[in-house]
N, C-alpha and C. Protein backbone atom coordinates (compact mmCIF):
# COMPACT_ATOMS: atom_id res chain seq x y z
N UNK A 1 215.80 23.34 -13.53
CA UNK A 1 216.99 23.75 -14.24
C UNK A 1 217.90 24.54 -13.29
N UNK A 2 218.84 24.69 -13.21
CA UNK A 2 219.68 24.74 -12.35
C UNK A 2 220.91 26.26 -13.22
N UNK A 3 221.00 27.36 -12.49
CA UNK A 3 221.90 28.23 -12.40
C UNK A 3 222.80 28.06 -13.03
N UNK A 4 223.34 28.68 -14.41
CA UNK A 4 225.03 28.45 -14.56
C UNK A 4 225.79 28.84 -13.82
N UNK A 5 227.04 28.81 -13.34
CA UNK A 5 228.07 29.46 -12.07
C UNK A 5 228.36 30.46 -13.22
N UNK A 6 228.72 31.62 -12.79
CA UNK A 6 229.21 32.64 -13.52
C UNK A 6 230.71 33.07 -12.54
N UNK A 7 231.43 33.45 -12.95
CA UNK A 7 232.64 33.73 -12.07
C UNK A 7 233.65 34.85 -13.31
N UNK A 8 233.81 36.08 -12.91
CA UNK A 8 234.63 37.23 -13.90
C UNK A 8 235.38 37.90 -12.78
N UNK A 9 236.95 37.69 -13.30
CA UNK A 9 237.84 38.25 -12.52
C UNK A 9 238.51 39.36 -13.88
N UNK A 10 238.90 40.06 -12.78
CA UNK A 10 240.62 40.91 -13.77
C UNK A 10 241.68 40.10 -13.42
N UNK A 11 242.51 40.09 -14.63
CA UNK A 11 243.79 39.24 -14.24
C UNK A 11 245.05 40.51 -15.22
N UNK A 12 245.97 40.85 -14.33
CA UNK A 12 246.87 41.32 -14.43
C UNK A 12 248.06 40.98 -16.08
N UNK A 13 247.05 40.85 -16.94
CA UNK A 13 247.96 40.72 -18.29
C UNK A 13 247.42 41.52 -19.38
N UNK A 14 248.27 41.07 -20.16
CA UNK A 14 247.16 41.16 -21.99
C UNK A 14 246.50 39.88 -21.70
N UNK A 15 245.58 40.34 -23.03
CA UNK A 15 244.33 39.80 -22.71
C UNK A 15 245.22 38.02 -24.09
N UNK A 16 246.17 38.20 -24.78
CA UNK A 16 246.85 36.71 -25.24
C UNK A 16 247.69 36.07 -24.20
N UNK A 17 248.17 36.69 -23.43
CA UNK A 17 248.74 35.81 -22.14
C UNK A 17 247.20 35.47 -21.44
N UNK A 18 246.38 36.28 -21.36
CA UNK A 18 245.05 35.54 -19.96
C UNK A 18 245.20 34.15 -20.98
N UNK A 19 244.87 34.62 -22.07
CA UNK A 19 244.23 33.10 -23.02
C UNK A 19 245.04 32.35 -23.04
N UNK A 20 246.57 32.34 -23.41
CA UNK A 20 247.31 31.61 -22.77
C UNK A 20 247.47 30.60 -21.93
N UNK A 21 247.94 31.08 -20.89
CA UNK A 21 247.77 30.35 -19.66
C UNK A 21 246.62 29.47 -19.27
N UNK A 22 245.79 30.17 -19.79
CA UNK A 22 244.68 29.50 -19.20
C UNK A 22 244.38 27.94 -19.64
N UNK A 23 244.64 28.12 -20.95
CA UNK A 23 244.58 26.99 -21.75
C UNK A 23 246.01 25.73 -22.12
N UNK A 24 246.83 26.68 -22.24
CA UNK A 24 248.12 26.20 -22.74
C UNK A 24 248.92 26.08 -21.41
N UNK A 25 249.00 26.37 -20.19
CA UNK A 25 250.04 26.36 -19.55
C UNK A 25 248.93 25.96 -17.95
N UNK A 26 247.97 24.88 -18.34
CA UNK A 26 246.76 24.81 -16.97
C UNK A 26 247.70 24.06 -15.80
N UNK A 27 248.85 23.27 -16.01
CA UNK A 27 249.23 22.61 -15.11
C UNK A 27 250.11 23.70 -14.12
N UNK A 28 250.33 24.60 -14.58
CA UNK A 28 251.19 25.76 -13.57
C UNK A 28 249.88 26.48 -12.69
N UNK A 29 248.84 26.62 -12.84
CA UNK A 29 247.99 27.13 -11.76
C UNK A 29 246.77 26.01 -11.67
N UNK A 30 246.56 25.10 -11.76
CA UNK A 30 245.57 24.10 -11.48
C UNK A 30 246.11 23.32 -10.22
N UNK A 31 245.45 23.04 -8.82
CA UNK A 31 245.69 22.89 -7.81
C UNK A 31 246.06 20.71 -7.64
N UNK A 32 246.97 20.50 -8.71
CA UNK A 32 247.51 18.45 -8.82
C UNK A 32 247.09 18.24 -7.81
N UNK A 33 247.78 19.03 -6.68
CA UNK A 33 247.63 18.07 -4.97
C UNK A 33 246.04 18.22 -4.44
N UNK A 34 245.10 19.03 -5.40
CA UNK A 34 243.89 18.87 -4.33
C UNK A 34 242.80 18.51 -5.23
N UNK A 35 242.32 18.95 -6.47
CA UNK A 35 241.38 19.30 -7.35
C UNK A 35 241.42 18.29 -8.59
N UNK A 36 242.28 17.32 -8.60
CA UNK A 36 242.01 16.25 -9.92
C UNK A 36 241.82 14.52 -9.20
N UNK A 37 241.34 13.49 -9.96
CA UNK A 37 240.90 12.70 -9.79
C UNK A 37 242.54 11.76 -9.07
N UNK A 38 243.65 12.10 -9.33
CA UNK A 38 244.85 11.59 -8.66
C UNK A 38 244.54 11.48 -7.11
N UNK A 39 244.42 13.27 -7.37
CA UNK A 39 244.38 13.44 -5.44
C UNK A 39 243.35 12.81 -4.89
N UNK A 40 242.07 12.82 -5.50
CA UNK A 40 241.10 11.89 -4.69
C UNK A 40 241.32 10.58 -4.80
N UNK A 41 242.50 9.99 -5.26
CA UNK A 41 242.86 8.49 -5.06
C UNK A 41 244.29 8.54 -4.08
N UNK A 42 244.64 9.50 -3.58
CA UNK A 42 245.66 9.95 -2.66
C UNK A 42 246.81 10.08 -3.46
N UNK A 43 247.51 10.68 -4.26
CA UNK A 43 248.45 11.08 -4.93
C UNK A 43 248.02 12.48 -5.83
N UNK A 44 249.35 13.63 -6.15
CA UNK A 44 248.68 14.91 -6.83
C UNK A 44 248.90 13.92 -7.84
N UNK A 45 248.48 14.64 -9.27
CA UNK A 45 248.05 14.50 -11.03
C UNK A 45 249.98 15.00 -10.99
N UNK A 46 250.34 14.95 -12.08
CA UNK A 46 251.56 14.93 -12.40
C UNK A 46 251.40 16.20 -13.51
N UNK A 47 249.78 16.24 -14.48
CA UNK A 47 250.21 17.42 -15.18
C UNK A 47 248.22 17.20 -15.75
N UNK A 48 248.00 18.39 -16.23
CA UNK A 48 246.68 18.61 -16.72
C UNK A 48 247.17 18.87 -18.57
N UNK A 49 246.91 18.13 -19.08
CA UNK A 49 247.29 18.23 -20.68
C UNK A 49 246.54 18.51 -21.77
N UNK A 50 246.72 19.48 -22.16
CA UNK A 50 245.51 19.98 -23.19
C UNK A 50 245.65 20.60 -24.99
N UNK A 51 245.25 19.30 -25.72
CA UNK A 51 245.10 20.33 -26.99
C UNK A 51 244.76 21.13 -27.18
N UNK A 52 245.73 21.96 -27.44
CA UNK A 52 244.90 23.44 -27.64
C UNK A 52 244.17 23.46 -28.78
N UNK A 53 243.10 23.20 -29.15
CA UNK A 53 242.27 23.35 -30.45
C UNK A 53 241.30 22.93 -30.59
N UNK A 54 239.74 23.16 -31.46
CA UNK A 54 238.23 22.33 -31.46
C UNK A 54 238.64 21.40 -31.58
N UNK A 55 238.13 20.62 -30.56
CA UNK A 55 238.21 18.85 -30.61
C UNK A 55 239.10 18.32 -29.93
N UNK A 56 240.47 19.83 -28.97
CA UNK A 56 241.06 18.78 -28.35
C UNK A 56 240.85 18.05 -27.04
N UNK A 57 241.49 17.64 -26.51
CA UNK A 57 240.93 16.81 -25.74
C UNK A 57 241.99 17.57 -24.29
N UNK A 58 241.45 17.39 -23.12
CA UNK A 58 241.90 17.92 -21.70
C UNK A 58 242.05 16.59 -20.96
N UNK A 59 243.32 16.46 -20.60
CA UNK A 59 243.63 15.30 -20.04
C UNK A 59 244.20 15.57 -18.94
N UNK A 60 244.03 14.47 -17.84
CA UNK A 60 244.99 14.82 -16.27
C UNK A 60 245.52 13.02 -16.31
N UNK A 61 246.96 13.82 -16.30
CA UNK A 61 247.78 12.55 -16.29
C UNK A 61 248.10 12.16 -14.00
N UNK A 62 247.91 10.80 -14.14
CA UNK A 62 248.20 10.91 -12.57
C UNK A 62 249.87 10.45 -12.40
N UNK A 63 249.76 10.37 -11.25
CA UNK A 63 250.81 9.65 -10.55
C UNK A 63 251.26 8.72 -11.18
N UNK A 64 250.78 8.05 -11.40
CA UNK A 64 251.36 6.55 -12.28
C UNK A 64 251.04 6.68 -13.62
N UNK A 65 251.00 7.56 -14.48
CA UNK A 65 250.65 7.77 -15.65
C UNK A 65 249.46 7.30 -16.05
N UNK A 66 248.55 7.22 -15.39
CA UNK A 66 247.12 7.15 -15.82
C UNK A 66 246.77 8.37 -16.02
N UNK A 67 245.95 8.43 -17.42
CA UNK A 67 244.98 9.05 -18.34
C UNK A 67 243.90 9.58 -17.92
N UNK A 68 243.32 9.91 -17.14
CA UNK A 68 241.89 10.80 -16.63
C UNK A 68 241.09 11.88 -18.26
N UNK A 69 240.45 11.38 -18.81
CA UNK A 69 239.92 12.62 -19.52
C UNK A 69 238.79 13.82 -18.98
N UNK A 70 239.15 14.42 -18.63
CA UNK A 70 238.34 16.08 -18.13
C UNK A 70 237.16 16.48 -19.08
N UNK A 71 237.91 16.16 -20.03
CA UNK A 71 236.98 17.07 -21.79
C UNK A 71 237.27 16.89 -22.86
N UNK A 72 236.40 18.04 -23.34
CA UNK A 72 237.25 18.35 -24.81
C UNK A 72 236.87 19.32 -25.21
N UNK A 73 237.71 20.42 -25.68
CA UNK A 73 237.44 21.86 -26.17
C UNK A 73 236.24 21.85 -27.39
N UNK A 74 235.21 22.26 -27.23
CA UNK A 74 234.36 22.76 -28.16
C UNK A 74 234.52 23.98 -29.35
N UNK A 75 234.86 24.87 -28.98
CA UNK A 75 235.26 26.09 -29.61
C UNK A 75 236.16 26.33 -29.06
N UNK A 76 237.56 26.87 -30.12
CA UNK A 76 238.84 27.67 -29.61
C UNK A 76 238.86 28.95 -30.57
N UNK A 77 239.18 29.97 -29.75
CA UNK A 77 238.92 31.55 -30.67
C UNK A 77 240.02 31.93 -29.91
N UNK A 78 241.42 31.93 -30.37
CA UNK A 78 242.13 32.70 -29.46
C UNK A 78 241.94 33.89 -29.77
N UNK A 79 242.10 34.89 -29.53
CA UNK A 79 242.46 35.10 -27.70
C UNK A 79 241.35 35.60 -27.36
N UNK A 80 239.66 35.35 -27.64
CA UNK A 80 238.57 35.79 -26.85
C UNK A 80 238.03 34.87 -26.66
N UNK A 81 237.92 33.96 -26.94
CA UNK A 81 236.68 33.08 -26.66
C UNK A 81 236.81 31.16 -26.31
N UNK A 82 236.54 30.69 -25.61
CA UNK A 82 237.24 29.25 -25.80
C UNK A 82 235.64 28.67 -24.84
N UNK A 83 235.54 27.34 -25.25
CA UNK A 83 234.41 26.66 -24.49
C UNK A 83 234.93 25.53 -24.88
N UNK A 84 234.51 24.31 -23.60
CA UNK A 84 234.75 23.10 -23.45
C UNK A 84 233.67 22.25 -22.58
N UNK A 85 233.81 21.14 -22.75
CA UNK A 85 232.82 20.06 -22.31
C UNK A 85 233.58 19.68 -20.96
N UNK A 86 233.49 19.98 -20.12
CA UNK A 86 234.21 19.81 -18.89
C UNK A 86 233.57 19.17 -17.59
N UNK A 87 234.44 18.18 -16.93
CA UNK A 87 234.04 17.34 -15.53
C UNK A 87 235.08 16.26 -15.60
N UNK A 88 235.23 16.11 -14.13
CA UNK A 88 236.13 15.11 -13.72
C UNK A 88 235.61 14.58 -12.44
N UNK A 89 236.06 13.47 -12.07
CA UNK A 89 235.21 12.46 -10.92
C UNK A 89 236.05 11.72 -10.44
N UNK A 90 235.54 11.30 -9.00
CA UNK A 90 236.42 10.08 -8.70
C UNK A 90 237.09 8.76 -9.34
N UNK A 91 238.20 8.60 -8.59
CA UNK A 91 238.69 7.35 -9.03
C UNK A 91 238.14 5.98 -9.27
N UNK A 92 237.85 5.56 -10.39
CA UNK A 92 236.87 4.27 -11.15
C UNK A 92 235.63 4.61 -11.27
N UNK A 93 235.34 6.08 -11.48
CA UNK A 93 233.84 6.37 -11.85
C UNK A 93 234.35 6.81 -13.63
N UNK A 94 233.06 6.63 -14.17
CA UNK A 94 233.37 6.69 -15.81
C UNK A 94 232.73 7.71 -16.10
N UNK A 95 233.38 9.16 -16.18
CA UNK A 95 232.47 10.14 -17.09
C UNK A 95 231.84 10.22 -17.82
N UNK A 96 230.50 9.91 -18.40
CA UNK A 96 229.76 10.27 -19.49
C UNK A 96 229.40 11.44 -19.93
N UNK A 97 228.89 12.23 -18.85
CA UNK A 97 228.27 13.13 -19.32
C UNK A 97 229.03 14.66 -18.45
N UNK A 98 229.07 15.75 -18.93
CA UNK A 98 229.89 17.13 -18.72
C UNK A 98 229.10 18.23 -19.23
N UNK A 99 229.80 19.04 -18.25
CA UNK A 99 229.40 20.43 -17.87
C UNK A 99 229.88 21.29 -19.42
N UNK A 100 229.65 22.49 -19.57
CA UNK A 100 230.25 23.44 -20.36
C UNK A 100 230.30 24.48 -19.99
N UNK A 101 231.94 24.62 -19.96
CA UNK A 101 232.51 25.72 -19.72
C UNK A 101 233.07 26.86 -20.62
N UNK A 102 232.78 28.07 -20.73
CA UNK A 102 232.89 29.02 -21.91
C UNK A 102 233.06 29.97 -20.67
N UNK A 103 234.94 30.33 -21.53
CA UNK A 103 235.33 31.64 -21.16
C UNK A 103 235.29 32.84 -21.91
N UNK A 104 235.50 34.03 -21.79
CA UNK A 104 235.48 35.47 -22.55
C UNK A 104 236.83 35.96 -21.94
N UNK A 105 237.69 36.40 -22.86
CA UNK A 105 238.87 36.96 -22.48
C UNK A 105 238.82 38.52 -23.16
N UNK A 106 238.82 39.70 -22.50
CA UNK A 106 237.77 40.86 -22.72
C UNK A 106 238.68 42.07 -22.33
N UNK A 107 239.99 42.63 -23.62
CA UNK A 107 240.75 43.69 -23.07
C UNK A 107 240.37 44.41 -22.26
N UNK A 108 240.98 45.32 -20.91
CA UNK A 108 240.49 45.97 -20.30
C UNK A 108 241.70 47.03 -20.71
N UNK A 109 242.55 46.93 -20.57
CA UNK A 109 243.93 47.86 -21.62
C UNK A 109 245.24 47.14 -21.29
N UNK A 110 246.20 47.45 -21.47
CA UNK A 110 247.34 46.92 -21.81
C UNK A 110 247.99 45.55 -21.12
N UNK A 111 247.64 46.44 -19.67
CA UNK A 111 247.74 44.73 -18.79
C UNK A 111 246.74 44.54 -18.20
N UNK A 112 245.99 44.78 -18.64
CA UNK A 112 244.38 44.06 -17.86
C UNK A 112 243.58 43.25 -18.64
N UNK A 113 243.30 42.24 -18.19
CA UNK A 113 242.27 41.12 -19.24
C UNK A 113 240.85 40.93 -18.03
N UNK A 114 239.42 41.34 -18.38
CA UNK A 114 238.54 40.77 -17.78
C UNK A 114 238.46 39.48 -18.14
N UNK A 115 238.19 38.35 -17.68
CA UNK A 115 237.99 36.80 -17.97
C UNK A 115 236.63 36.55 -17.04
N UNK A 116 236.10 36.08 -17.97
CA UNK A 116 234.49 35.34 -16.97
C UNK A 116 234.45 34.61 -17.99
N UNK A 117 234.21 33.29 -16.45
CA UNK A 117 233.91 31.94 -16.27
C UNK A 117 232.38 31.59 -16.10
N UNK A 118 231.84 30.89 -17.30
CA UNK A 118 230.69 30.39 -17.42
C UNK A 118 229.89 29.09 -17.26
N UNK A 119 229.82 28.37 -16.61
CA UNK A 119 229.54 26.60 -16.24
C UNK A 119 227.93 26.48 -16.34
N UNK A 120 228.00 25.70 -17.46
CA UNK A 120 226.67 25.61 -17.48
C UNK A 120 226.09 23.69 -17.75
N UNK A 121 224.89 23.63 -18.01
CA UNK A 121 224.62 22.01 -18.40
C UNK A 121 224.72 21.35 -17.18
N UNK A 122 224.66 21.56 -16.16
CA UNK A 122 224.22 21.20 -14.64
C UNK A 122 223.30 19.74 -15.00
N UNK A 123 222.24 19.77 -15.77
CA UNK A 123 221.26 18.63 -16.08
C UNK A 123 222.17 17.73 -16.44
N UNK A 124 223.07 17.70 -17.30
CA UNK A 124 223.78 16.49 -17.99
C UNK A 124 224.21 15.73 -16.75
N UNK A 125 224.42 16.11 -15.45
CA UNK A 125 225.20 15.13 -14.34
C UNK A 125 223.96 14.36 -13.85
N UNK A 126 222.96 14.40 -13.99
CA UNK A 126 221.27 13.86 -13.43
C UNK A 126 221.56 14.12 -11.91
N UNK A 127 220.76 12.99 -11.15
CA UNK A 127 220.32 13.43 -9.69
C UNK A 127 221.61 14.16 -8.72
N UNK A 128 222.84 14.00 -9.18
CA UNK A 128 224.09 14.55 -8.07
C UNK A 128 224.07 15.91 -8.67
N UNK A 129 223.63 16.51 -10.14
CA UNK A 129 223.30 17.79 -10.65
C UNK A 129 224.29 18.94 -9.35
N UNK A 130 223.30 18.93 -8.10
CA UNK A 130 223.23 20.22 -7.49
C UNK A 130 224.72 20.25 -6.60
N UNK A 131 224.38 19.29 -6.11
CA UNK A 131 225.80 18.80 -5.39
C UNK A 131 226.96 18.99 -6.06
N UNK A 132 227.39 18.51 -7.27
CA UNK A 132 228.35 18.62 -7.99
C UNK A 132 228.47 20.21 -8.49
N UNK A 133 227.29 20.81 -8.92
CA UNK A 133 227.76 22.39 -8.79
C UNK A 133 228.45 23.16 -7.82
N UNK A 134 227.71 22.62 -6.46
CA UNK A 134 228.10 23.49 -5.29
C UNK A 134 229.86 23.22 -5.07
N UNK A 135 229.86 22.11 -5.69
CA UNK A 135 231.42 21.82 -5.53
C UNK A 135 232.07 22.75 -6.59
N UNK A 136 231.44 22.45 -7.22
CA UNK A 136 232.25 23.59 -8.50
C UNK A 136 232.36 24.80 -7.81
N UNK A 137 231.30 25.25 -7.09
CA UNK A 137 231.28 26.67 -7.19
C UNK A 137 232.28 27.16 -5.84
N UNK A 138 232.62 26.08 -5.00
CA UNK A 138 233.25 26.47 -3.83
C UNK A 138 234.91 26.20 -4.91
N UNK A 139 235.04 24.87 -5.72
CA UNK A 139 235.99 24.86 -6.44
C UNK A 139 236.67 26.28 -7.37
N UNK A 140 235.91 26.89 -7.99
CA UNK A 140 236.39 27.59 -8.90
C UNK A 140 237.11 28.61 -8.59
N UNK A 141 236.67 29.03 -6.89
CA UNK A 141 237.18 30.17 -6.25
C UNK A 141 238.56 29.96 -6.29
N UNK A 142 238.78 28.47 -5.96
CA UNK A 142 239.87 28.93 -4.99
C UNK A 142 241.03 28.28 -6.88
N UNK A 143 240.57 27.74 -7.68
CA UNK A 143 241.53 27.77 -8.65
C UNK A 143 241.53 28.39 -9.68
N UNK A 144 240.20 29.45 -10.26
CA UNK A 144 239.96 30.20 -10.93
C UNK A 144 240.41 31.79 -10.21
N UNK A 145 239.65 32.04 -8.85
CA UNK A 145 240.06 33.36 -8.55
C UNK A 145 241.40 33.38 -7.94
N UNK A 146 241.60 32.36 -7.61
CA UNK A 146 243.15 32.59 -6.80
C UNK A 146 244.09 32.18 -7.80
N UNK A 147 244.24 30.51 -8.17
CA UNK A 147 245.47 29.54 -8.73
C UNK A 147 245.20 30.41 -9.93
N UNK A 148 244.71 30.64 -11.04
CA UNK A 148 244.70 31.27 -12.76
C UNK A 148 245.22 32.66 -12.40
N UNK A 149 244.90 33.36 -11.02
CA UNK A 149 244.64 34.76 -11.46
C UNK A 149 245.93 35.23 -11.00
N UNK A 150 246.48 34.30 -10.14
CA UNK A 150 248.16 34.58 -9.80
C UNK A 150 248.96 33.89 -10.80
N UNK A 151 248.47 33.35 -11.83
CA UNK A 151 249.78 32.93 -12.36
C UNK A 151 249.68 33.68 -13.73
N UNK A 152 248.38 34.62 -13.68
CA UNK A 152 248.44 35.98 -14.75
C UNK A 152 249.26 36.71 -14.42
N UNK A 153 249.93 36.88 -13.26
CA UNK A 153 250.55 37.88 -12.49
C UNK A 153 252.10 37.64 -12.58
N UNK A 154 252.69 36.66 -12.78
CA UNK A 154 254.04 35.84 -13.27
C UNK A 154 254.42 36.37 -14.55
């Protein structure tokens, strides 16, 4: 069994803007040109699209308007709590099976929101399991602690 990634930053807001953004506004800090299934077919994603609500669905639209599905939100609690069924893959591979991701959005006072990032279900990917974490986990830095946590800061 394999480690959930855990990842908890401060991000420079109230804690309904962290939730916000995070959810409702992912295409302004999610990295099109490097981190979605577009760019690994050589073009950025054009936009990351997401119902906000249980059951909606997380979509990355590409370059040519192709459909990529990421997920789908499991639980939505604004403004503390949100979890989703989350993974995305190369170009002409067919997602079946996804990770879960559950955030905590956790006043710290007026403009401070703690947020930790939880990735768990590592088993659901079978034998690439470990590999595909380590990607996550070098991934999350750079669009969770950097791309989300500067555009709390906007």
């Amino acid at each position: 069994m394999l480690d959930p990634l855990i990842n908890s930053i401060e991000v420079p807001c109230d804690q309904q803007k962290a939730f916000t953004i995070f959810i409702e506004q992912m295409t302004t800090w999610w990295p099109l040109d490097k981190f979605t299934t577009s760019a690994m077919g050589g073009a950025p994603a054009k936009e990351i699209r997401v119902d906000a609500r249980a059951g909606g669905a997380i979509i990355e639209v590409g370059a040519d308007d192709t459909e990529y599905p990421y997920g789908n939100i499991e639980a939505y609690d604004p403004y503390g709590f949100l979890s989703m069924w989350f993974h995305f893959g190369p170009p002409g591979v067919e997602i079946t099976e996804r990770t879960l991701v559950e955030l905590t959005f956790e006043t710290i006072d007026a403009n401070t929101t703690r947020v930790e990032l939880r990735q768990s279900n590592w088993e659901a990917l079978g034998d690439m399991a470990a590999d595909i974490r380590g990607g996550y986990e070098f991934g999350w830095k750079m669009i969770f602690e950097q791309g989300y946590a500067a555009a709390c800061s906007g």
